[in-house]
N, C-alpha and C. Protein backbone atom coordinates (compact mmCIF):
# COMPACT_ATOMS: atom_id res chain seq x y z
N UNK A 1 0.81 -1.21 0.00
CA UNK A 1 0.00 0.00 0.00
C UNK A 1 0.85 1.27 0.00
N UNK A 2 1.87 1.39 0.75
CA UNK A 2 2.88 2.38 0.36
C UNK A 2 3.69 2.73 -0.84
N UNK A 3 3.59 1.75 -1.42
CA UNK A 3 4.12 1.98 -3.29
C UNK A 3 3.36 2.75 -4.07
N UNK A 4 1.79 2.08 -3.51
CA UNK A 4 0.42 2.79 -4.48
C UNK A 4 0.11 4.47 -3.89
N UNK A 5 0.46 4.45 -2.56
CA UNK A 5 0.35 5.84 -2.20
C UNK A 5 1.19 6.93 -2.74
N UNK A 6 2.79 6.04 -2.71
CA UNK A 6 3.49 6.66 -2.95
C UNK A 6 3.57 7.24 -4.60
N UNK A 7 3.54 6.46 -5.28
CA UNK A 7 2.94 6.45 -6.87
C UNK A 7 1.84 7.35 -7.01
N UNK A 8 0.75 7.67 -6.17
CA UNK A 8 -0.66 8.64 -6.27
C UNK A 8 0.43 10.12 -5.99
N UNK A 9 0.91 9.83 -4.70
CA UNK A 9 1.37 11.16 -4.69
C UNK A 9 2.26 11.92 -6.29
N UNK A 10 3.25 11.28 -6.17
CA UNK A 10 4.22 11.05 -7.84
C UNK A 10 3.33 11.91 -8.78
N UNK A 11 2.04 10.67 -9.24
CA UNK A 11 1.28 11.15 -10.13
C UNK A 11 0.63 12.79 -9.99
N UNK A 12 0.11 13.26 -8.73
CA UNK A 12 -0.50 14.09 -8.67
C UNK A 12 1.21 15.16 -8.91
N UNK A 13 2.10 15.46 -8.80
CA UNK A 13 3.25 16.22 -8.40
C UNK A 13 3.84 16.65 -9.74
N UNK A 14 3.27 15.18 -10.75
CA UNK A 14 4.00 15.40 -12.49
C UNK A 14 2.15 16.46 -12.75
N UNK A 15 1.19 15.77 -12.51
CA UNK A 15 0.14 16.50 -13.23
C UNK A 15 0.21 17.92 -12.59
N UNK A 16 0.81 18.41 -11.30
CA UNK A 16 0.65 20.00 -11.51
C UNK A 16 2.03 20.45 -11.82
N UNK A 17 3.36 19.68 -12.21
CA UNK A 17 4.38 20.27 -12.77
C UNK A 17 4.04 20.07 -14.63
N UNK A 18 3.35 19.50 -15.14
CA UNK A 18 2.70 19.72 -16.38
C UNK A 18 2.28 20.83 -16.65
N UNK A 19 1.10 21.24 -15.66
CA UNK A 19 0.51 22.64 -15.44
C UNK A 19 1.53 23.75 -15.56
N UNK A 20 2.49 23.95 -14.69
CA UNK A 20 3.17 24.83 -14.14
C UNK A 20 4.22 25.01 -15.24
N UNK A 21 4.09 23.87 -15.90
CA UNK A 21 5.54 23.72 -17.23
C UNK A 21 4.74 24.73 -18.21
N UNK A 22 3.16 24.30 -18.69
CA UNK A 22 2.56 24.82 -19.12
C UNK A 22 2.26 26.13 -19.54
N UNK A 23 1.91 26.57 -18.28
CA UNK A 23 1.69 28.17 -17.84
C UNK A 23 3.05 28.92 -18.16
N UNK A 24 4.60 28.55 -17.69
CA UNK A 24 5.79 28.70 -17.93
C UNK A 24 6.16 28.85 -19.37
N UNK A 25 5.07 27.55 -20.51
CA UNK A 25 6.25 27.52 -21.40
C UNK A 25 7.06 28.61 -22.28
N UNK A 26 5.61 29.66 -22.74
CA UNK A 26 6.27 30.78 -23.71
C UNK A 26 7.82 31.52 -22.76
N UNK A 27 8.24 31.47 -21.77
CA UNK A 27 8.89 32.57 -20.86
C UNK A 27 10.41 31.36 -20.99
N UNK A 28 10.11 30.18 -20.65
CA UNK A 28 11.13 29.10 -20.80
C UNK A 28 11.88 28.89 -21.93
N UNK A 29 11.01 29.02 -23.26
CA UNK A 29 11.48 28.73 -24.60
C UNK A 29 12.03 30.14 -24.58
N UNK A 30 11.79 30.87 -24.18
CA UNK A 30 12.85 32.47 -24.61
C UNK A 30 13.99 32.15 -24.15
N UNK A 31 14.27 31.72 -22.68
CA UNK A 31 15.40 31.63 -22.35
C UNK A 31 15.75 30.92 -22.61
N UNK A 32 15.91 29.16 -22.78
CA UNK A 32 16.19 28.43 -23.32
C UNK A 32 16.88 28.82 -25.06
N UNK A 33 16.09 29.35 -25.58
CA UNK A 33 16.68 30.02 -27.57
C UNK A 33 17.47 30.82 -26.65
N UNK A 34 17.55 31.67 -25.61
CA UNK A 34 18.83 32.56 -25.01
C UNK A 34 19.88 31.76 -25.13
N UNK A 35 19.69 30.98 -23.83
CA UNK A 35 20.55 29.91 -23.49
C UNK A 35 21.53 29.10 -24.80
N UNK A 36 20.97 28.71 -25.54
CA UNK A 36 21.36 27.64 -26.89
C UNK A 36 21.75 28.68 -28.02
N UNK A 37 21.46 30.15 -28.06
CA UNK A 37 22.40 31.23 -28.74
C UNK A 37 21.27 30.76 -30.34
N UNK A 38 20.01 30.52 -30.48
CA UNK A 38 19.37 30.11 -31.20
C UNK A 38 18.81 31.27 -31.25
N UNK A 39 18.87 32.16 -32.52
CA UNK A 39 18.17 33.15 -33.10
C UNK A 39 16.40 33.77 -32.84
N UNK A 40 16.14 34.42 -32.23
CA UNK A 40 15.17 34.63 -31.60
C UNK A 40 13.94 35.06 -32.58
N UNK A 41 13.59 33.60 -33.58
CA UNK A 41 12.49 34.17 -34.44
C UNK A 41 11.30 33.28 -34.06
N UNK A 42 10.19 34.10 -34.41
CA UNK A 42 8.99 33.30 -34.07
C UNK A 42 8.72 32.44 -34.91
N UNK A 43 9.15 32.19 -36.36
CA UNK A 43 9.19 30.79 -36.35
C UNK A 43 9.66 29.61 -36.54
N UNK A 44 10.73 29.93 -35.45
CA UNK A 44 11.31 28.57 -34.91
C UNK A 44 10.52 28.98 -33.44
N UNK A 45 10.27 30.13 -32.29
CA UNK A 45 9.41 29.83 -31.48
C UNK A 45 8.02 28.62 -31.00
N UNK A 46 6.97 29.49 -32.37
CA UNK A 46 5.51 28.78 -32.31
C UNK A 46 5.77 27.54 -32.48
N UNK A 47 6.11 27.07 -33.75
CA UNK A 47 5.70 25.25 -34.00
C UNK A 47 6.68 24.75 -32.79
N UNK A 48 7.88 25.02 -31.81
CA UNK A 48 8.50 24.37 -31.03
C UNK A 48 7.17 24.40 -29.84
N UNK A 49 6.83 25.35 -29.72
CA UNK A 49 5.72 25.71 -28.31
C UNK A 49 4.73 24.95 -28.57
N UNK A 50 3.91 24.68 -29.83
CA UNK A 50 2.85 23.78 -30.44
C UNK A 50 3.22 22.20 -29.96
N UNK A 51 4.42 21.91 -30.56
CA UNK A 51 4.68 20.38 -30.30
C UNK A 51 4.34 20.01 -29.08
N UNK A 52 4.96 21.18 -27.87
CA UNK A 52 4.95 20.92 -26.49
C UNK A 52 3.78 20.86 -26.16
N UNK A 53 2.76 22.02 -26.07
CA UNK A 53 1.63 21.96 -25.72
C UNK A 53 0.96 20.66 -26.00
N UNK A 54 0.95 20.50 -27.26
CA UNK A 54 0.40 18.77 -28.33
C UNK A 54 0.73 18.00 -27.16
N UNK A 55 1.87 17.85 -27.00
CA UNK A 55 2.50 16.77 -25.82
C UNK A 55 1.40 16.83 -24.36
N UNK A 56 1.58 17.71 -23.78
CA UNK A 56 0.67 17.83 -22.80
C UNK A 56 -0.86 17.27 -22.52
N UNK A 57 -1.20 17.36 -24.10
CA UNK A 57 -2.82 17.15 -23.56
C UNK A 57 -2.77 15.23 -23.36
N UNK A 58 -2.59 14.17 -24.28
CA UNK A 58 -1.97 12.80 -23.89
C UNK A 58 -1.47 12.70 -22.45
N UNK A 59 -0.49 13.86 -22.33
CA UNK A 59 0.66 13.00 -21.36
C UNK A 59 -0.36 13.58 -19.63
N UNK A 60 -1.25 14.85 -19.63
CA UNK A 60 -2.59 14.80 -19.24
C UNK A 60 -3.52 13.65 -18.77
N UNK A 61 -3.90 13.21 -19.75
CA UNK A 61 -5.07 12.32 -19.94
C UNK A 61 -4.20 10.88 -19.70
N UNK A 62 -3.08 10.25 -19.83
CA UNK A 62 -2.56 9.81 -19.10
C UNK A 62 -2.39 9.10 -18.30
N UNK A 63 -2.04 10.85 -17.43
CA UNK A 63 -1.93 11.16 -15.92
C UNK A 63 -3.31 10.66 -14.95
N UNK A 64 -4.14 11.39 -15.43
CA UNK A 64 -5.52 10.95 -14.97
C UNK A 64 -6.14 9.68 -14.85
N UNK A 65 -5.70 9.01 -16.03
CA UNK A 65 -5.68 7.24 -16.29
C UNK A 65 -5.00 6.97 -15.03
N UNK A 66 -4.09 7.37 -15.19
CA UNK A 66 -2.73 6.89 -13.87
C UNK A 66 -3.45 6.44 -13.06
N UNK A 67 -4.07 8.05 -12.45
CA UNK A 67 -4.57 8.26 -10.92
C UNK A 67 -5.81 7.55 -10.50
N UNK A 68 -6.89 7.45 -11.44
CA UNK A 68 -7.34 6.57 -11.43
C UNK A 68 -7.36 4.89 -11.20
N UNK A 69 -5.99 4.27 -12.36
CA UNK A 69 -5.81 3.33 -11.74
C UNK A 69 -5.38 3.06 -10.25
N UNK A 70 -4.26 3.76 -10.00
CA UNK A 70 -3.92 3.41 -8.64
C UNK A 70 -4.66 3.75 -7.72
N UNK A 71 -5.79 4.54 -7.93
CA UNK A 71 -7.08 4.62 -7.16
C UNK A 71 -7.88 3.57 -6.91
N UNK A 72 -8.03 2.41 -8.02
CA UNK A 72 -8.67 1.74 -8.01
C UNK A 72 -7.90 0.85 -7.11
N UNK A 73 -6.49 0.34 -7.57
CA UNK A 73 -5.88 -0.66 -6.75
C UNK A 73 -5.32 -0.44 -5.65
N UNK A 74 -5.42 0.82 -4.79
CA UNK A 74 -5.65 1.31 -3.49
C UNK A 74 -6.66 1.12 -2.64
N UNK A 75 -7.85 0.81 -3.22
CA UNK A 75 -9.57 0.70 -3.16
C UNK A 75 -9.66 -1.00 -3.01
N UNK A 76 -8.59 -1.69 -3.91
CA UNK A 76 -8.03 -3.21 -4.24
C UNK A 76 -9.55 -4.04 -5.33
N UNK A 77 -9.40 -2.67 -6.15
CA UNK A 77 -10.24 -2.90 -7.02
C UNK A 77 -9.23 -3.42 -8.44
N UNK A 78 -8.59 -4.78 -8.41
CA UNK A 78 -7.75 -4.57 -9.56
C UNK A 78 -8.04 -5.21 -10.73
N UNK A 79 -8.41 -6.54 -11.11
CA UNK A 79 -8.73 -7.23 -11.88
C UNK A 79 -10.25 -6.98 -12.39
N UNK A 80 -10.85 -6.14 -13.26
CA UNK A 80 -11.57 -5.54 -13.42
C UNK A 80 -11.61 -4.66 -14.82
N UNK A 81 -12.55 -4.70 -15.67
CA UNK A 81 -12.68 -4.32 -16.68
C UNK A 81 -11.83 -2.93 -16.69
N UNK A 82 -12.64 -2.12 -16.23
CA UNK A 82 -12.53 -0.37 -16.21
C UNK A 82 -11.25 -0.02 -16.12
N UNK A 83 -9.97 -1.34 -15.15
CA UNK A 83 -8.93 -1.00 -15.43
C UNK A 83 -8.12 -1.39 -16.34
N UNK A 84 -8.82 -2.22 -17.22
CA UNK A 84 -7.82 -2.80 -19.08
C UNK A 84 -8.20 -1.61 -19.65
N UNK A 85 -9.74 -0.95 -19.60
CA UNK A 85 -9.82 0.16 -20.24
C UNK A 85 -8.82 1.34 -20.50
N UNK A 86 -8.68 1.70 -18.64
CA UNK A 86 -7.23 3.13 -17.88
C UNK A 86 -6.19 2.39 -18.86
N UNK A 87 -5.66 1.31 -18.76
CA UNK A 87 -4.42 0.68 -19.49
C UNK A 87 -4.64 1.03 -21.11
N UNK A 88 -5.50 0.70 -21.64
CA UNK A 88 -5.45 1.21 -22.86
C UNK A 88 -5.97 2.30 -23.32
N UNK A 89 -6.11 3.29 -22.49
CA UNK A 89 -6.37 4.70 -22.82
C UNK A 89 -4.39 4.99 -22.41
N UNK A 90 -4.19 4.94 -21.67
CA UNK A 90 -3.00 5.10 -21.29
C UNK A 90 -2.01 4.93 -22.50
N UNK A 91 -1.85 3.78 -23.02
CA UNK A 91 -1.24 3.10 -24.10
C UNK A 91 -1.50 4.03 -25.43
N UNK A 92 -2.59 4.42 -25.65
CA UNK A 92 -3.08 5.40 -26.81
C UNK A 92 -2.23 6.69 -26.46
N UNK A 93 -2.49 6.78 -25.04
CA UNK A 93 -2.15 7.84 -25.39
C UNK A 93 -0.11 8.37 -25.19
N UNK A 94 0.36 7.43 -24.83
CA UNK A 94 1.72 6.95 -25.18
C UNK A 94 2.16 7.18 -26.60
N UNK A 95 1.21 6.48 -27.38
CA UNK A 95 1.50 6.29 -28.85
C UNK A 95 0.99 7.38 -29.43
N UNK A 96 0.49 8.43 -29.17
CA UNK A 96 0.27 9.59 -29.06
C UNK A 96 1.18 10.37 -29.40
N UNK A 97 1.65 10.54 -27.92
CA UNK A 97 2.50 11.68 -28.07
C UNK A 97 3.96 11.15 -28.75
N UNK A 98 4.34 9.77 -28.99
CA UNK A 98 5.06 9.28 -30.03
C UNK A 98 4.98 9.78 -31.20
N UNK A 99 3.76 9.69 -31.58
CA UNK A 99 3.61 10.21 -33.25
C UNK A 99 3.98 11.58 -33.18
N UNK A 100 3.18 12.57 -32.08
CA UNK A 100 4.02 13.79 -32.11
C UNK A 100 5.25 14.35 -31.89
N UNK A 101 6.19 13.74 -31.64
CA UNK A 101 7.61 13.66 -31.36
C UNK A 101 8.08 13.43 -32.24
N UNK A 102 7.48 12.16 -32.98
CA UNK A 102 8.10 11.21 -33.84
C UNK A 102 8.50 12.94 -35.05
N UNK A 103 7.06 12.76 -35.39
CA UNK A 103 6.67 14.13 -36.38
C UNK A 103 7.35 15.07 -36.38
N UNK A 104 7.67 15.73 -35.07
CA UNK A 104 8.64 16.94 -34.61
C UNK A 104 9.71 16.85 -34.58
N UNK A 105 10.24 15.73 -35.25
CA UNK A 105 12.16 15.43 -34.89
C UNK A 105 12.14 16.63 -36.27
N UNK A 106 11.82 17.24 -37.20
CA UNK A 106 12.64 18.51 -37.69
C UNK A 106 12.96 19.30 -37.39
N UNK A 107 12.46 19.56 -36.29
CA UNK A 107 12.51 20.77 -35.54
C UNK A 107 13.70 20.64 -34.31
N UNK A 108 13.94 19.59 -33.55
CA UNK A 108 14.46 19.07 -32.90
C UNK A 108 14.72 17.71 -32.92
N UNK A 109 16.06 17.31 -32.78
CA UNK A 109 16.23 15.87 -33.02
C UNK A 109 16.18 15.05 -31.98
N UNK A 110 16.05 15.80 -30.45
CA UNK A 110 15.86 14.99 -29.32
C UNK A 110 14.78 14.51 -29.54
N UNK A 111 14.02 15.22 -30.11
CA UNK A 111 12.30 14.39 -30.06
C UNK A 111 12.00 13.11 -30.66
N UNK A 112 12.97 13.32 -31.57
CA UNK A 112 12.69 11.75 -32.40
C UNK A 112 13.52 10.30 -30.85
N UNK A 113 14.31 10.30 -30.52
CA UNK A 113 14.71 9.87 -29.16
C UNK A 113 13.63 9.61 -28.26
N UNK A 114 13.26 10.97 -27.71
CA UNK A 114 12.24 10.80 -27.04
C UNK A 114 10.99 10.28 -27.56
N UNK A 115 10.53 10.53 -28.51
CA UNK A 115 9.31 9.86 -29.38
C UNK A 115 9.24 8.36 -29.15
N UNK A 116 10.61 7.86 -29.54
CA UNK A 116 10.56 6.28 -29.47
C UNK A 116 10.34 5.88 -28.22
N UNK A 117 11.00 6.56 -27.20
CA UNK A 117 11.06 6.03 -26.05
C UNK A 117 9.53 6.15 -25.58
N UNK A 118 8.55 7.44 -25.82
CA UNK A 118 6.90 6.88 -25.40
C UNK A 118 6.60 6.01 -26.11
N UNK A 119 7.17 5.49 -27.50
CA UNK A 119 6.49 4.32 -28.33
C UNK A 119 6.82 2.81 -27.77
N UNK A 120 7.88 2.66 -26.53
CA UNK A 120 8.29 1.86 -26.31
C UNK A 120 7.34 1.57 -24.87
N UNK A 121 7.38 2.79 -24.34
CA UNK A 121 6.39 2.65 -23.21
C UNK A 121 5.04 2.45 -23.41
N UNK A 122 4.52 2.88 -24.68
CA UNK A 122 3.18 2.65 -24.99
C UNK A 122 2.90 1.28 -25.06
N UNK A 123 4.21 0.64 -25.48
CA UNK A 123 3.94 -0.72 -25.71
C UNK A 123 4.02 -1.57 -24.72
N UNK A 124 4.71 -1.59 -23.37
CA UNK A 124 5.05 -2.00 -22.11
C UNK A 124 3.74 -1.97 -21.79
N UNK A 125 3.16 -1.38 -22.13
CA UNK A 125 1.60 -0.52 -21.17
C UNK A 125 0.55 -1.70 -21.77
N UNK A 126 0.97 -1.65 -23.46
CA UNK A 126 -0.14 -2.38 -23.96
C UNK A 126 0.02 -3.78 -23.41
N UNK A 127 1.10 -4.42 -23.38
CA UNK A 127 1.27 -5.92 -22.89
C UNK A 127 0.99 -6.07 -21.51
N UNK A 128 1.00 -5.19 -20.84
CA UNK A 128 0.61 -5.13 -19.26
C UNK A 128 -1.13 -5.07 -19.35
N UNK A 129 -1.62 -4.27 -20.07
CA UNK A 129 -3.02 -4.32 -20.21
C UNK A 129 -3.60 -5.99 -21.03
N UNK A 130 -2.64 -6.38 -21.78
CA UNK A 130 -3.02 -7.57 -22.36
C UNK A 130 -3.23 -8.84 -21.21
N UNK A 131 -1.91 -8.86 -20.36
CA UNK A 131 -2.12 -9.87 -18.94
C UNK A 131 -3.29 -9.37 -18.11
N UNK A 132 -4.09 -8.19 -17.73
CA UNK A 132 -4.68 -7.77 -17.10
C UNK A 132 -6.00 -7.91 -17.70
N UNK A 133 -5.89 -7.68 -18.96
CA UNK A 133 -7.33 -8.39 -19.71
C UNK A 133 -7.59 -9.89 -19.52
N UNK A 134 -6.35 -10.55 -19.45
CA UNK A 134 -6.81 -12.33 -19.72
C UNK A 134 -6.61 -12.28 -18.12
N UNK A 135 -6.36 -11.58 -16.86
CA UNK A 135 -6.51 -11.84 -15.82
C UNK A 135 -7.95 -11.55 -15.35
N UNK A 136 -9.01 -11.29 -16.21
CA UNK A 136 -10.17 -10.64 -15.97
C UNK A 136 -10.99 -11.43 -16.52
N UNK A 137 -10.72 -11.71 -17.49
CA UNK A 137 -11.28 -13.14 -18.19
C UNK A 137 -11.25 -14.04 -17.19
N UNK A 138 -9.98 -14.65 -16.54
CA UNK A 138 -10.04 -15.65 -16.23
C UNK A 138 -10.89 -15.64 -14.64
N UNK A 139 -10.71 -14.51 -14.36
CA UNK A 139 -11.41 -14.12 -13.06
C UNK A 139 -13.09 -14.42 -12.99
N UNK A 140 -13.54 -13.55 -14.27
CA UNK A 140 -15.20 -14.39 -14.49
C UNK A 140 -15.43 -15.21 -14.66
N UNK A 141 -14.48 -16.49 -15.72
CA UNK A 141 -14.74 -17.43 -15.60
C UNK A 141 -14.93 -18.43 -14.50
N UNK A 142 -13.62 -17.90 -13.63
CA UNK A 142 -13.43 -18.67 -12.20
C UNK A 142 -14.70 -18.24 -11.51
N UNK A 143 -15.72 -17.73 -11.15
CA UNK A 143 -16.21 -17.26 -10.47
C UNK A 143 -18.00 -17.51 -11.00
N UNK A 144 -17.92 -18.04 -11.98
CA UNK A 144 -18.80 -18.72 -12.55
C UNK A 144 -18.83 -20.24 -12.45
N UNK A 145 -17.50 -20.70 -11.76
CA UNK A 145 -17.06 -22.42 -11.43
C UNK A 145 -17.82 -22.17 -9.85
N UNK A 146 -18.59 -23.49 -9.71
CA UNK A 146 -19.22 -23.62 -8.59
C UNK A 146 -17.56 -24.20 -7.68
C-alpha cells in the first residue's frame, strides 16, 4: 500500500508540474533560444511551443488514467474491466504523443529519441493491459465455477 500511495502522490506532483511547465512555457522557450544562442524568431518559437503543448494534452489524460488506476488498486479494485480500459487509454495515449515527437524530430532531433522512447512505453503498457485483460477473463470465468 505504500508503493500505491506513494505512486498517487508522484502522479499528482508530475500532473501540476505539467501545469506549471505549461503556464511557464512561452517565458522558458525564450530563455532556453537565449541559453542555446538560437536566433530569436517566431518561427522557430511557435511550432517548437505547439509540439509541447500537443504533448501535454496525452501526457494529461494519461496522468488521470494513472490516478485513477492506482485509485482503483488502493480501493483493491484490480482485476476488473474499467482498469484494461485506464491501461489502454493510457497506451493510446503513449503512442500519441510518439507520433508527435516522432513528427517533430525537424525541428528538434531529441524528439525523435524521445518519441521512441513513449512508443516503447506505450507498448510496455499495452502488454501489461493484455495480462490484465486475460486476468479478468479468467477471473469471471473462475467465479462462474461452482
Amino acid at each position: 500500500m505504500k508503493s500505491v500511495r506513494l505512486s498517487l502522490v508522484c502522479t499528482k506532483v508530475v500532473m501540476l508540474l505539467i501545469i506549471v511547465c505549461a503556464v511557464l512555457l512561452p517565458n522558458a522557450l525564450e530563455r532556453y533560444m537565449d541559453f542555446a544562442m538560437i536566433p530569436m524568431d517566431i518561427s522557430n518559437l511557435y511550432p517548437f511551443m505547439a509540439i509541447l503543448y500537443a504533448c501535454c494534452i496525452p501526457a494529461m489524460a494519461a496522468l488521470l488514467c494513472l490516478h485513477k488506476l492506482l485509485t482503483n488498486i488502493k480501493n483493491e479494485i484490480v482485476f476488473v474491466a474499467g482498469n484494461v480500459k485506464l491501461l489502454r487509454i493510457i497506451s493510446w495515449c503513449c503512442f500519441a504523443t510518439a507520433a508527435i515527437l516522432v513528427f517533430a524530430v525537424k525541428y528538434y532531433l531529441l524528439f525523435g529519441v524521445m518519441g521512441v522512447m513513449f512508443g516503447f512505453i506505450g507498448l510496455i503498457t499495452r502488454v501489461v493491459k493484455n495480462v490484465i485483460e486475460e486476468a479478468v477473463r479468467l477471473k469471471a470465468e473462475n467465479e462462474l465455477t461452482i
